[in-house]
Protein backbone atom coordinates (compact mmCIF):
# COMPACT_ATOMS: atom_id res chain seq x y z
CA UNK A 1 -12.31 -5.15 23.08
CA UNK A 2 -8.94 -5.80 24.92
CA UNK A 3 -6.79 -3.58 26.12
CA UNK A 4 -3.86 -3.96 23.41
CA UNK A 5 -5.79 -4.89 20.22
CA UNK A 6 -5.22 -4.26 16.47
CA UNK A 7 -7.32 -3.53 14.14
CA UNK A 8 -6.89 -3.22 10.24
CA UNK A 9 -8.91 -0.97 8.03
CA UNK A 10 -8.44 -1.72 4.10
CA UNK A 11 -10.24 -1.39 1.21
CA UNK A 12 -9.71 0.81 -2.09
CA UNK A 13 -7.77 4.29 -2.24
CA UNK A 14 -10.20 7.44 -1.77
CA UNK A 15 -12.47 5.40 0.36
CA UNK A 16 -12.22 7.17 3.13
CA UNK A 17 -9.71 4.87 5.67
CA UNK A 18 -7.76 7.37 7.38
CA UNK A 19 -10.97 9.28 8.60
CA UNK A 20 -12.21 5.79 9.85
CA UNK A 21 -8.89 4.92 11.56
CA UNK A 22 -8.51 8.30 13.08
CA UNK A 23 -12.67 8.00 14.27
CA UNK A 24 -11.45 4.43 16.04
CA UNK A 25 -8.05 5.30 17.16
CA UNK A 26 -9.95 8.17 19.37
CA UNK A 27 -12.42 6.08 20.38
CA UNK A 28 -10.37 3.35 22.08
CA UNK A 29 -7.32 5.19 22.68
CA UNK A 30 -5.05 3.81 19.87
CA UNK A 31 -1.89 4.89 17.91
CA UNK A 32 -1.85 4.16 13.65
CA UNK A 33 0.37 2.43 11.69
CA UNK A 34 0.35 3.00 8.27
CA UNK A 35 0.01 0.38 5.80
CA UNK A 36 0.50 2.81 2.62
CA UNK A 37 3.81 1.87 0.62
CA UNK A 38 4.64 5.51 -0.49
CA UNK A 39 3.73 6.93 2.61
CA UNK A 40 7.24 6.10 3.77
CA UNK A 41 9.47 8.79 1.52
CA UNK A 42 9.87 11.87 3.04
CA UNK A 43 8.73 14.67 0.85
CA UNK A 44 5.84 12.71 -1.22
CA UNK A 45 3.16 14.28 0.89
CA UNK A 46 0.19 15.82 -1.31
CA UNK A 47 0.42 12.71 -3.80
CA UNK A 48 0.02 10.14 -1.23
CA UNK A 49 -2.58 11.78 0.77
CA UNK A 50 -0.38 11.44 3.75
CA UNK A 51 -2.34 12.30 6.95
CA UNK A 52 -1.90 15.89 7.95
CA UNK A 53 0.23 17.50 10.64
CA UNK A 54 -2.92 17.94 12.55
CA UNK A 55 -3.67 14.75 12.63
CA UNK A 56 -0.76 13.19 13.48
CA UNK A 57 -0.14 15.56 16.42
CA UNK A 58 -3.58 14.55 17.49
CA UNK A 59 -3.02 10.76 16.72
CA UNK A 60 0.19 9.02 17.15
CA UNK A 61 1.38 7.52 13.40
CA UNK A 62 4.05 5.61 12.84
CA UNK A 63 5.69 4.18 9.57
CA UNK A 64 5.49 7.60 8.14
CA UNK A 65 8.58 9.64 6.20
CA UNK A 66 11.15 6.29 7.49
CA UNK A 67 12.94 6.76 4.25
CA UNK A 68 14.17 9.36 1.88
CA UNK A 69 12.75 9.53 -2.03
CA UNK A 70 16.05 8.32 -3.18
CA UNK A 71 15.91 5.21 -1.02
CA UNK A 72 14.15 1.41 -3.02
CA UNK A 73 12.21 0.18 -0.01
CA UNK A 74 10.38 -2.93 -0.60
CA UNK A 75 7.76 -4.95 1.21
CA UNK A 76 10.13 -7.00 3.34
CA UNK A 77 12.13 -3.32 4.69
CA UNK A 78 7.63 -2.36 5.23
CA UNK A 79 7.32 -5.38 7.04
CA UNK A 80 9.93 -5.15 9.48
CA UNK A 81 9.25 -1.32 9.86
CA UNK A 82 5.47 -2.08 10.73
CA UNK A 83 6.25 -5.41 12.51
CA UNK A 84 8.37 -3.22 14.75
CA UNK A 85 6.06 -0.30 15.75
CA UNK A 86 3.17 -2.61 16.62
CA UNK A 87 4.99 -4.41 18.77
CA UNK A 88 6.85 -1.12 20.43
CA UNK A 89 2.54 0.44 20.67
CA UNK A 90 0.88 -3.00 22.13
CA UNK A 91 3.96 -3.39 24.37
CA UNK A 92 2.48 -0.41 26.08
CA UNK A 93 -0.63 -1.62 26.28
CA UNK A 94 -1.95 0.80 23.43
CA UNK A 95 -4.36 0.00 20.70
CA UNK A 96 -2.95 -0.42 17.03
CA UNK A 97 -4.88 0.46 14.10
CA UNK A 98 -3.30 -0.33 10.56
CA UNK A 99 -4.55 1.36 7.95
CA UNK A 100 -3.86 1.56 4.42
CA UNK A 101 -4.65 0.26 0.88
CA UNK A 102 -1.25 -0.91 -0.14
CA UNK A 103 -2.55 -4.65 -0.36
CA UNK A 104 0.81 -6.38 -0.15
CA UNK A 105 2.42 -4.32 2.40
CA UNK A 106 -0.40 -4.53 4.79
CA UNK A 107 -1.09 -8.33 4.51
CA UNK A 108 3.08 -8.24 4.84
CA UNK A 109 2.64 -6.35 8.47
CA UNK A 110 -0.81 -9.13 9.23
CA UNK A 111 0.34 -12.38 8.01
CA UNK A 112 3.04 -14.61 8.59
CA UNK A 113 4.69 -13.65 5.27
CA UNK A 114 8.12 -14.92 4.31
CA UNK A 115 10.15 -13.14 1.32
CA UNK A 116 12.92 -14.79 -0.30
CA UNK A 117 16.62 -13.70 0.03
CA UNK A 118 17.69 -11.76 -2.97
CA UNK A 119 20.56 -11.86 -5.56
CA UNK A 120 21.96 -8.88 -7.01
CA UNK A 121 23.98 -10.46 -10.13
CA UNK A 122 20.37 -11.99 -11.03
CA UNK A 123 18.62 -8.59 -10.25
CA UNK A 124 20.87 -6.94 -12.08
CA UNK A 125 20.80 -8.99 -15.24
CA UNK A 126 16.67 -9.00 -15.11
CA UNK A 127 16.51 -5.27 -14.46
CA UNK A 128 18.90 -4.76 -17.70
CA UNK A 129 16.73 -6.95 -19.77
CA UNK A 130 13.83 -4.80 -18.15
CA UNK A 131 16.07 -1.45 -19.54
CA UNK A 132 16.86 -3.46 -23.16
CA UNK A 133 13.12 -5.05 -23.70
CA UNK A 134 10.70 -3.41 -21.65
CA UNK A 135 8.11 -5.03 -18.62
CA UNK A 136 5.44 -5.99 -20.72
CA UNK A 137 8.10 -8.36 -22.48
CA UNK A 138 9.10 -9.50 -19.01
CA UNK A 139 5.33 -9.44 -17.78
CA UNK A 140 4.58 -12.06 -20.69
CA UNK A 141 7.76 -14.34 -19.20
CA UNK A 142 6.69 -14.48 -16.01
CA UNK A 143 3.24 -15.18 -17.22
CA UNK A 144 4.43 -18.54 -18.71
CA UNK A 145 5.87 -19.17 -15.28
CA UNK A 146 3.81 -17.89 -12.58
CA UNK A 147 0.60 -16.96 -14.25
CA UNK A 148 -0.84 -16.00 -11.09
CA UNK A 149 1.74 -13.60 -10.17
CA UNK A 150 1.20 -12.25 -13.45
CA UNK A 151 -2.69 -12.06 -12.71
CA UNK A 152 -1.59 -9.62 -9.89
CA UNK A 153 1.36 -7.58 -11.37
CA UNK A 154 0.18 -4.39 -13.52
CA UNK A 155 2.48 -5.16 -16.80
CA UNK A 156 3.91 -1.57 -16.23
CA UNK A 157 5.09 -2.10 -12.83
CA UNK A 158 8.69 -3.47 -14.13
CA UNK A 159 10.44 -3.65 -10.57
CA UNK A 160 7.53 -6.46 -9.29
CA UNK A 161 7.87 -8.34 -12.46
CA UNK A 162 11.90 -8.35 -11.95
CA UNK A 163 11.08 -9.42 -8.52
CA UNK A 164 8.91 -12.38 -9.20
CA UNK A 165 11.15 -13.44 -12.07
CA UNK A 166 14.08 -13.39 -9.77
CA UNK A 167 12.30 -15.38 -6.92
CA UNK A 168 11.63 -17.92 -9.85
CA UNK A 169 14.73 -18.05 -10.26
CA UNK A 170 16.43 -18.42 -7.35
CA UNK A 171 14.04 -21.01 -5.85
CA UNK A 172 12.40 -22.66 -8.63
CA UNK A 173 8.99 -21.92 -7.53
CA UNK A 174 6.55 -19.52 -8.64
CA UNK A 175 7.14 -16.15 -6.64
CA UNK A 176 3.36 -16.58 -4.94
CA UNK A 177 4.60 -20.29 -3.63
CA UNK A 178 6.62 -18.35 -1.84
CA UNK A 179 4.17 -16.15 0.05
CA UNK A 180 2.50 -19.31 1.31
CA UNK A 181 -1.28 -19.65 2.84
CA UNK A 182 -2.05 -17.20 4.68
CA UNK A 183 -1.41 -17.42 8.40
CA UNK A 184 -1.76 -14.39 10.93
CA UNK A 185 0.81 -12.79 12.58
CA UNK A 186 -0.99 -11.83 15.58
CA UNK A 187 -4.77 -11.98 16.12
CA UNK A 188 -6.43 -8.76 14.36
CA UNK A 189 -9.82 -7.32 13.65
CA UNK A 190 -10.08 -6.57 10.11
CA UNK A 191 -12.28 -4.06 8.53
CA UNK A 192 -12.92 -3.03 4.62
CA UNK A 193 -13.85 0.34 4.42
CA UNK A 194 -16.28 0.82 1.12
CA UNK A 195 -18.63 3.00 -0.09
CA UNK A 196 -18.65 1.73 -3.48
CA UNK A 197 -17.30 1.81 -6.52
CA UNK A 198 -19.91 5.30 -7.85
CA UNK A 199 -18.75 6.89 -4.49
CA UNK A 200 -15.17 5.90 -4.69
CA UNK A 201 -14.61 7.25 -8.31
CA UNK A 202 -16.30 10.45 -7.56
CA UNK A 203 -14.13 10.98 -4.25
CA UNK A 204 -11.20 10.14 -6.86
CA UNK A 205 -11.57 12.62 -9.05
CA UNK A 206 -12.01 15.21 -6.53
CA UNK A 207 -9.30 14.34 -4.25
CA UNK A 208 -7.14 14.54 -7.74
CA UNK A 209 -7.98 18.46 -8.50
CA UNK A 210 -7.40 19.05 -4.93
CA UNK A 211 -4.24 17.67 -4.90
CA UNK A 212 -3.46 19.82 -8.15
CA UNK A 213 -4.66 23.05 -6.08
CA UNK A 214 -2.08 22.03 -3.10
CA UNK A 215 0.65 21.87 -5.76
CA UNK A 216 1.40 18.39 -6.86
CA UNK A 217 2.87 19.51 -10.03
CA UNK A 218 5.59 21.62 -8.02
CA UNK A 219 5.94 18.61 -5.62
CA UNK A 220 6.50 16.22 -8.65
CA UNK A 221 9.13 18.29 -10.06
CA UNK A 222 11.11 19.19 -7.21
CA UNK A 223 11.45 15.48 -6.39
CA UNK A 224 11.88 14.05 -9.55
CA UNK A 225 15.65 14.43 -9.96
CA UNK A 226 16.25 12.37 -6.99
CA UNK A 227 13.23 9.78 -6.96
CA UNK A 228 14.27 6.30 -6.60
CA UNK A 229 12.66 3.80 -9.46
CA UNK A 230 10.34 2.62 -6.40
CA UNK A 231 9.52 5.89 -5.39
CA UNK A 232 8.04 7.14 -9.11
CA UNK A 233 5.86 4.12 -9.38
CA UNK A 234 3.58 6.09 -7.55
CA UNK A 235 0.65 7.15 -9.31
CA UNK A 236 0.32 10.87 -9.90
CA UNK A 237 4.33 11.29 -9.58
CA UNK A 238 4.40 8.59 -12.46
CA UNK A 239 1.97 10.66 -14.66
CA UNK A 240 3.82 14.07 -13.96
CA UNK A 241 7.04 12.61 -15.08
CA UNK A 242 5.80 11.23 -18.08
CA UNK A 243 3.80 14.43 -18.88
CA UNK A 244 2.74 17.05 -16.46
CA UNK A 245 0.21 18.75 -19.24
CA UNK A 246 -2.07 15.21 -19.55
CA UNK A 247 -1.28 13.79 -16.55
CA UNK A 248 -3.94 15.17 -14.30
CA UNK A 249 -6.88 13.11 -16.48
CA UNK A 250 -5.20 10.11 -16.37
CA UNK A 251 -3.92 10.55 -13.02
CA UNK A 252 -8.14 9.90 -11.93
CA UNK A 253 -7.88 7.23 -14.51
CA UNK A 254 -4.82 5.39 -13.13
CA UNK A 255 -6.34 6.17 -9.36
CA UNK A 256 -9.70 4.77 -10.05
CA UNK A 257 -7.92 1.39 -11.65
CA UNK A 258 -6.05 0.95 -8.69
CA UNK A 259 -8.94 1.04 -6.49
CA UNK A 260 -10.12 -1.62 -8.48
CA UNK A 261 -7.16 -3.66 -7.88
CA UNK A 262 -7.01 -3.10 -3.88
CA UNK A 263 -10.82 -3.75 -3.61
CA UNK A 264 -10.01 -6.90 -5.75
CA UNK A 265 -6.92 -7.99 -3.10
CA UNK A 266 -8.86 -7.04 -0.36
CA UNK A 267 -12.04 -8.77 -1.09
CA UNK A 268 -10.78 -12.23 -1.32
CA UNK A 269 -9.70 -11.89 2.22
CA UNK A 270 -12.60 -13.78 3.59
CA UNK A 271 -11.16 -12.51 7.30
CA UNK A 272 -12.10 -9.01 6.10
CA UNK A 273 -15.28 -7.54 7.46
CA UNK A 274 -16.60 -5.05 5.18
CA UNK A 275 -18.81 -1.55 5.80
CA UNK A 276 -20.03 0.74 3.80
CA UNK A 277 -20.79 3.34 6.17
CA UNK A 278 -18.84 4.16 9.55
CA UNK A 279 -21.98 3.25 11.56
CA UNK A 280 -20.80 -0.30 10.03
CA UNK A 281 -17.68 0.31 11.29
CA UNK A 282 -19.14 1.10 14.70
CA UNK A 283 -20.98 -1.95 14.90
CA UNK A 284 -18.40 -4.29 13.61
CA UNK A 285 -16.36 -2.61 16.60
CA UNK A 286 -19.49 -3.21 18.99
CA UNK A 287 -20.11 -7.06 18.63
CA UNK A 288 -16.77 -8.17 17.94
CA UNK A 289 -13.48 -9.16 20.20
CA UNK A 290 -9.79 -8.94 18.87
């Protein structure tokens, strides 16, 4: 591989990525960049599974704890955040290795992505009719207009649906028109990391009581007051704010859906190159340039 090469490791939540990207960042000398959206508020650390001091005095990471919990941070603030770091790590000549499972955000950081200007008199009109009607009333609007937006957008996830609706908006064009095809940013090896789905749900459900042993519930609750709306869409901070006495089961429920939707995301990529195992990983590294 060259000297100043990035690679990308994706695939569902669980799977196993940061292991991987800490196994290649050793073996060719590189720093990480994470491509997790909640990874960036300070304080959210057991729920996210952010890497652990240990590892990130062993490993260089960047993108990590840019933003406090009260702070919205969307893709395009990700974008130039990652954008940034990469540059500042293959400037040096380093290695980059993105890793994360936030589909969106990472594609944002890989691809030539361009995100439409926003209006706050329109965002604040759509995010009152989210308040008065709900998002699965705006979820079935922007279905009539952008029914593959819709496809992609949870119906619970109100502050995407506002988005797309005000993108519609503004430009007249469905808010995917406005992601365009696909076009890298810079040239990239990427890799899905898989097991499987039976391997995946298992390593769910026990990386959910572990993170109820480390205290998410405390964690939750001492950050709640000052979350931003961005910030509690994250799943296991969502459930304990709903209800911290059910919200452990369907915290592995909610998990092992979205691992379903990033392996979806992820899989359509037909640029991805996907292991099960990280002796795939290995060989994907050994037979192919960046």
């Amino acid at each position: 591989m060259s000297n100043a090469a990035l690679i990308a490791i994706v695939g569902p939540t669980a799977a196993g990525k940061s292991a991987v990207a800490m196994s290649i960042a050793h073996r060719v000398g590189a720093e990480i960049v994470n491509g997790d959206a909640f990874c960036l508020y300070r304080g959210m650390d057991i729920g996210t599974a952010k890497p652990s001091g240990a590892d990130r005095a062993a490993i260089a990471h960047h993108v990590i704890d840019t933003h406090d919990v009260s702070a919205e941070v969307d893709v395009a603030t990700y974008q130039h955040l990652a954008r940034t770091a990469v540059r500042e790590v293959l400037g040096r000549g380093v290695p980059v290795v993105l890793a994360g499972g936030s589909g969106l955000y990472v594609q944002a950081a890989l691809d030539d992505l361009q995100f439409p200007a926003t209006d706050r008199t329109v965002r604040a009109r759509l995010e009152q009719e989210l308040a008065d009607v709900g998002s699965r009333a705006l979820h079935a609007r922007l279905a009539a207009v952008d029914p593959v937006a819709a496809g992609e957008i949870q119906p619970a996830n109100g502050r995407r649906i506002v988005r797309a609706l005000e993108v519609n908006e503004l430009t007249g064009q469905p808010f995917t028109a406005s992601l365009g095809q696909p076009t890298a940013w810079l040239p990239s090896l990427r890799i899905g990391f898989d097991p499987g789905v039976a391997a995946v749900d298992s390593a769910i459900e026990a990386r959910v009581h572990l993170m109820w042993q480390q205290g998410l519930v405390d964690e939750v609750q001492r950050l709640g007051p000052h979350m931003s709306r961005t910030a509690r869409l994250a799943v296991g901070y969502r459930q304990i704010l709903e209800d911290p006495q059910t919200a452990r089961e369907r915290t592995i429920t909610a998990t092992r859906q979205l691992a379903r939707k990033q392996r979806k995301w992820f899989r359509r990529d037909p640029r991805v190159r996907w292991a099960q195992t990280p002796a795939q990983v290995d060989q994907i590294l050994g037979t192919l340039e960046v």
